[in-house]
Structures are given as C-alpha cells and as structure tokens.
C-alpha atoms as a PDB file:
ATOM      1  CA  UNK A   1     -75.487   2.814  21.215  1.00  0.00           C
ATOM      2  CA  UNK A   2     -78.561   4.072  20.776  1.00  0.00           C
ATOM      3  CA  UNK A   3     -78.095   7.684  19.905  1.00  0.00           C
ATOM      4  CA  UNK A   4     -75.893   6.078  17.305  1.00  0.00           C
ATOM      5  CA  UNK A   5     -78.494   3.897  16.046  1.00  0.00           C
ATOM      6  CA  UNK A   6     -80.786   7.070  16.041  1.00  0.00           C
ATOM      7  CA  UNK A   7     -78.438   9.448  14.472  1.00  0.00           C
ATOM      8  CA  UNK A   8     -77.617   6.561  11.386  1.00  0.00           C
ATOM      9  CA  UNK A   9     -81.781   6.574  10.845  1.00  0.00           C
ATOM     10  CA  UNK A  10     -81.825   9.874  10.886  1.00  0.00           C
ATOM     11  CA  UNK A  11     -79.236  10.442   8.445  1.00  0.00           C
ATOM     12  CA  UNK A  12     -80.744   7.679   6.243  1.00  0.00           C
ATOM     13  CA  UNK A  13     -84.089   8.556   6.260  1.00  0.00           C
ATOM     14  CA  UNK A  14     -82.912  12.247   5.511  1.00  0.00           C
ATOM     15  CA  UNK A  15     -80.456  11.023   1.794  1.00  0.00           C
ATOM     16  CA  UNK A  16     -83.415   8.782   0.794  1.00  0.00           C
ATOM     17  CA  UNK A  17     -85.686  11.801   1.080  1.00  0.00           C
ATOM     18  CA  UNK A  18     -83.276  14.283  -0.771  1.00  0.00           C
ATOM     19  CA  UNK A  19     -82.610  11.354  -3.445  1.00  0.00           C
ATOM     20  CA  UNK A  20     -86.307  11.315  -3.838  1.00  0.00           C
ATOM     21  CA  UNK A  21     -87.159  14.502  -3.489  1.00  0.00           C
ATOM     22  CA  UNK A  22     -84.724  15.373  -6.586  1.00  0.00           C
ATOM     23  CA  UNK A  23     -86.242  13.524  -8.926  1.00  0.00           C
ATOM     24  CA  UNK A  24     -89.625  15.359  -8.390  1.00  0.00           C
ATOM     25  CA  UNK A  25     -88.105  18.738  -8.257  1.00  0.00           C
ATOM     26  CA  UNK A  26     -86.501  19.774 -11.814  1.00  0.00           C
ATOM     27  CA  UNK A  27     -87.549  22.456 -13.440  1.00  0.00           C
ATOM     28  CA  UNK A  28     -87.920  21.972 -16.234  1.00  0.00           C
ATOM     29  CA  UNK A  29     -90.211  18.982 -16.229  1.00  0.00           C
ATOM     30  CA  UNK A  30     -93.427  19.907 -16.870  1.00  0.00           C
ATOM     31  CA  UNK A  31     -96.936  17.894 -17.648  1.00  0.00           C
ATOM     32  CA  UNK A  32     -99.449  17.592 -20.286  1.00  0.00           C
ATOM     33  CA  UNK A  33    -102.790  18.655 -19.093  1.00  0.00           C
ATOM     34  CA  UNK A  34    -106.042  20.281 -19.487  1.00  0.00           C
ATOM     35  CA  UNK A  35    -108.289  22.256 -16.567  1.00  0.00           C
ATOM     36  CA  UNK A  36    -110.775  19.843 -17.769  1.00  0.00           C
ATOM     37  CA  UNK A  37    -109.655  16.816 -16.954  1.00  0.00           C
ATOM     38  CA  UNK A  38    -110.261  17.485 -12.570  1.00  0.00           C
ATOM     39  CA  UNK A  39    -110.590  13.443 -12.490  1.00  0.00           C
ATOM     40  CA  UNK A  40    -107.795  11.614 -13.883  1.00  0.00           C
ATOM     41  CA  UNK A  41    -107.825   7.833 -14.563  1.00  0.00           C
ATOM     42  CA  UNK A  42    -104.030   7.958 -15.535  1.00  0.00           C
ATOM     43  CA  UNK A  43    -101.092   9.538 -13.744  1.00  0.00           C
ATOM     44  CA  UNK A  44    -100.191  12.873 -16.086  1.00  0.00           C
ATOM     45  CA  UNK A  45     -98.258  12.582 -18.671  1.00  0.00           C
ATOM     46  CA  UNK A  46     -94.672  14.234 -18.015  1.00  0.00           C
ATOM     47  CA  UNK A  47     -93.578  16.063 -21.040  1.00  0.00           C
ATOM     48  CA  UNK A  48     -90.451  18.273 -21.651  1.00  0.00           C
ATOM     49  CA  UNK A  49     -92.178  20.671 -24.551  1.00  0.00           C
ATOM     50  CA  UNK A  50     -88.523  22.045 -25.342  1.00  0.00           C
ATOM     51  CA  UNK A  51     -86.742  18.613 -25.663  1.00  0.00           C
ATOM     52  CA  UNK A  52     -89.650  17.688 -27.171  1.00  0.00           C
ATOM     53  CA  UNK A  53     -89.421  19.408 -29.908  1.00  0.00           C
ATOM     54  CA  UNK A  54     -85.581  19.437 -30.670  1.00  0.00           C
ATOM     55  CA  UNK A  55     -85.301  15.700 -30.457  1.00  0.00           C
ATOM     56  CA  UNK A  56     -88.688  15.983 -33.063  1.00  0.00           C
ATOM     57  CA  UNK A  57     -87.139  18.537 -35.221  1.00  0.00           C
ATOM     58  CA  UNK A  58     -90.507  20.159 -34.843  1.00  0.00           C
ATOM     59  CA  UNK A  59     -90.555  24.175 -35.539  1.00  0.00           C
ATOM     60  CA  UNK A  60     -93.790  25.155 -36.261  1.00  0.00           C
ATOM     61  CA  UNK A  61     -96.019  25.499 -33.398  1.00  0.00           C
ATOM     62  CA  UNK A  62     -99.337  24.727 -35.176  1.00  0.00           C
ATOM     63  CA  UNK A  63     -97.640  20.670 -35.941  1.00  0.00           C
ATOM     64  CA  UNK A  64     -99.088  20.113 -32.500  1.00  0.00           C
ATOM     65  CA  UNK A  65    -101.369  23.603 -31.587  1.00  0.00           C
ATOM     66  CA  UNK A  66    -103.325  23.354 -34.998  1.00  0.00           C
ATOM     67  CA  UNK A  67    -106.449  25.172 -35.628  1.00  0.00           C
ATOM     68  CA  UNK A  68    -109.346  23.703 -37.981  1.00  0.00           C
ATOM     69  CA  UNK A  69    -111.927  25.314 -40.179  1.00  0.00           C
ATOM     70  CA  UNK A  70    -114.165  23.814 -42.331  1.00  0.00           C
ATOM     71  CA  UNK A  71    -112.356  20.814 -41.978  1.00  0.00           C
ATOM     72  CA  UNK A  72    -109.403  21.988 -43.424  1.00  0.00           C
ATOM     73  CA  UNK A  73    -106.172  23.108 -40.746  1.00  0.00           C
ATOM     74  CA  UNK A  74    -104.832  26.570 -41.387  1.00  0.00           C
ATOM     75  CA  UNK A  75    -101.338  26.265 -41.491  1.00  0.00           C
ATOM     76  CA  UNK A  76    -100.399  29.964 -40.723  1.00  0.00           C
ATOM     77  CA  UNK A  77    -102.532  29.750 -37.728  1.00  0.00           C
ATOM     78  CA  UNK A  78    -102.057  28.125 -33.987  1.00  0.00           C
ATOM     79  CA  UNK A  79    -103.985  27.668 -31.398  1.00  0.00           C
ATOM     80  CA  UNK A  80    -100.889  27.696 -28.713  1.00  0.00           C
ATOM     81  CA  UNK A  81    -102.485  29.826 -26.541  1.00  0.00           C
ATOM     82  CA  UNK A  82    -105.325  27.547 -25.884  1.00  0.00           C
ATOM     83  CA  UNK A  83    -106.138  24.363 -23.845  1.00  0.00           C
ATOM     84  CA  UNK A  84    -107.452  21.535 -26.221  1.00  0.00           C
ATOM     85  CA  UNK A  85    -110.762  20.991 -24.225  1.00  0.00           C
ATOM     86  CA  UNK A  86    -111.719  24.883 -25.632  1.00  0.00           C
ATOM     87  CA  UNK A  87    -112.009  22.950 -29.306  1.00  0.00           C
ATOM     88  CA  UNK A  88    -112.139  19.344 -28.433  1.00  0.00           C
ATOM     89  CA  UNK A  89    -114.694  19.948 -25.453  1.00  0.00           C
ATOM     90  CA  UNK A  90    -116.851  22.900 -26.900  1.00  0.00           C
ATOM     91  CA  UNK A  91    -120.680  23.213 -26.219  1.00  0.00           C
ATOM     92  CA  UNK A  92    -121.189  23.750 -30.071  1.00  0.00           C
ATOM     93  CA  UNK A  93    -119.319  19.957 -30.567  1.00  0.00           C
ATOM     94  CA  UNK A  94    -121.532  18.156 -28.114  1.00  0.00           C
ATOM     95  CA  UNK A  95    -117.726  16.381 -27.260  1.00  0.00           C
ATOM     96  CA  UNK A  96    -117.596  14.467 -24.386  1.00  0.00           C
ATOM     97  CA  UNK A  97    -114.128  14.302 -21.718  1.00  0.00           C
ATOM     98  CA  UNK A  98    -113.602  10.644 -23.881  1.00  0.00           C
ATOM     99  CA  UNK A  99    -113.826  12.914 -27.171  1.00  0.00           C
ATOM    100  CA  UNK A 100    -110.890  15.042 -25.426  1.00  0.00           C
ATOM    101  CA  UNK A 101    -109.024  11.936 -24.674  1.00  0.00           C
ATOM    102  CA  UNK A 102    -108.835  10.479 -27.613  1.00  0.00           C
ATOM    103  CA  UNK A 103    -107.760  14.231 -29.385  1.00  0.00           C
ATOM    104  CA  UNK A 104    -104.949  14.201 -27.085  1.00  0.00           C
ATOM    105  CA  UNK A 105    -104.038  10.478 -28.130  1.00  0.00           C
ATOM    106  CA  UNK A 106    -104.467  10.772 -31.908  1.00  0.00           C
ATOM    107  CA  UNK A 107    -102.102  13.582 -31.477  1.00  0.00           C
ATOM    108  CA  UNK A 108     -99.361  11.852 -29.993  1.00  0.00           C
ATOM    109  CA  UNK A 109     -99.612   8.126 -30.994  1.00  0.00           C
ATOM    110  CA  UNK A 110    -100.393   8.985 -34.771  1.00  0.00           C
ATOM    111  CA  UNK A 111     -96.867  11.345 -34.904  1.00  0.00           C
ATOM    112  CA  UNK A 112     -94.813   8.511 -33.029  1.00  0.00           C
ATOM    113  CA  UNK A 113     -96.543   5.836 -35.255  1.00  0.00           C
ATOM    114  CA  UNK A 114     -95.791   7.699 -38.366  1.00  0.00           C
ATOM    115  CA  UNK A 115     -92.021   8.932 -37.348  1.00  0.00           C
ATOM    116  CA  UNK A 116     -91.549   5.322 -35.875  1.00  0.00           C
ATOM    117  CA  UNK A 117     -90.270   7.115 -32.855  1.00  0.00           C
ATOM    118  CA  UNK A 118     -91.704   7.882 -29.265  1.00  0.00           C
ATOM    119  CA  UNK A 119     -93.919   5.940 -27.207  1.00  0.00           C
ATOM    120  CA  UNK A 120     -97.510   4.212 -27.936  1.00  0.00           C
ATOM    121  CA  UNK A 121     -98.321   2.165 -24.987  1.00  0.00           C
ATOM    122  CA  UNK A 122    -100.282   3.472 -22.318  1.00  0.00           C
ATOM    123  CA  UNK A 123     -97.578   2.784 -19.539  1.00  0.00           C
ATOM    124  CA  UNK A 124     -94.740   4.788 -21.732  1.00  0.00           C
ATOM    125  CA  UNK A 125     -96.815   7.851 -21.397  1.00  0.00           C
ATOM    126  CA  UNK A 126     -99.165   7.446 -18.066  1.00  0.00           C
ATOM    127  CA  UNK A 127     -95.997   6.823 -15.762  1.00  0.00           C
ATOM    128  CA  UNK A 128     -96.939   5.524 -12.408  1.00  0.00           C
END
C-alpha cells in the first residue's frame, strides 16, 4: 500500500512538472527587454517579434526600431540593432530609467490605441 501510494505521488508530481515545465519551455517565446532595466517592478513582457508582426501586418523594421534626428524620424533608417536605453537612456539626454519606461510604453500602447487592437492595461502586458 504504501509503495503504491508513493509510486502514484511520484508519478503525479512528475506530469504536473512536465505540464508546467512546457509552458515555460517554447522556443520561440521570447521577452521584451533592455540590459538596463537590472531591477524590474513588472514581470517581462513576453513578446513573439515574428507573430508580432504578421498578425500587425508590420514590414518595415524602423515602425518599431525608428531612429530620430532633429526631431524628425528617418524612414530609410533603423535602429534594430540597438537596445532602446542607447537613445532613450543616453548621457547627452539626461533620461532617466522612468524616461525609458515610458519610450517603451508610448511605443506599444499608442500603436494598439490607434489600430484598436492589442493590449493597453498593465496586466495584458506585465503577465504575472
């Protein structure tokens, strides 16, 4: 009886973890972040850049990776190969890790606002 009872809580405790486990462990999910965030107030955001952009019908890099200069974006130019803090958390900008926030925000919630489409809320995004 009770190597039974041992060997049906072993074998339950071992699906849950593999149920579990498999949610955490596809490949292709992926997160939005920045080396300068190292404190996080928020869980990260999960974001699937591919499925992303196909469900967005977005093409162009430089909708999201835009550069700036002299306050005017260059549209044949992107800044893909950059974090955001490098522009939105310069020395020269005096930008502070709220300043960085609220880039990565304006971003997102402006698009989904505008396309009436994605999320807004803090909990759709910051998934505990």
């Amino acid at each position: 009886m009770r190597k039974t009872l041992g060997l049906l809580f072993l074998f339950s405790f071992l699906a849950a973890s593999l149920v579990g486990f498999s949610a955490y462990c596809q490949e292709d999910i992926s997160f939005v972040g920045d080396s300068a965030f190292t404190e996080r107030m928020r869980p990260s955001v999960p974001f699937l850049h591919d499925d992303h952009n196909e469900m967005a019908n977005i093409e162009d890099c430089n909708e999201c990776h835009h550069v700036w200069e002299d306050g005017k974006k260059l549209e044949w130019d992107s800044s893909e190969d950059k974090e955001c803090s490098e522009c939105h958390l310069s020395q020269e900008s005096g930008d502070s890790d709220m300043d960085l926030i609220k880039a990565y925000h304006n971003m997102c919630k402006e698009c989904h606002i505008g396309q009436k489409a994605g999320p807004v809320q803090c909990s759709e995004c910051h998934i505990k």
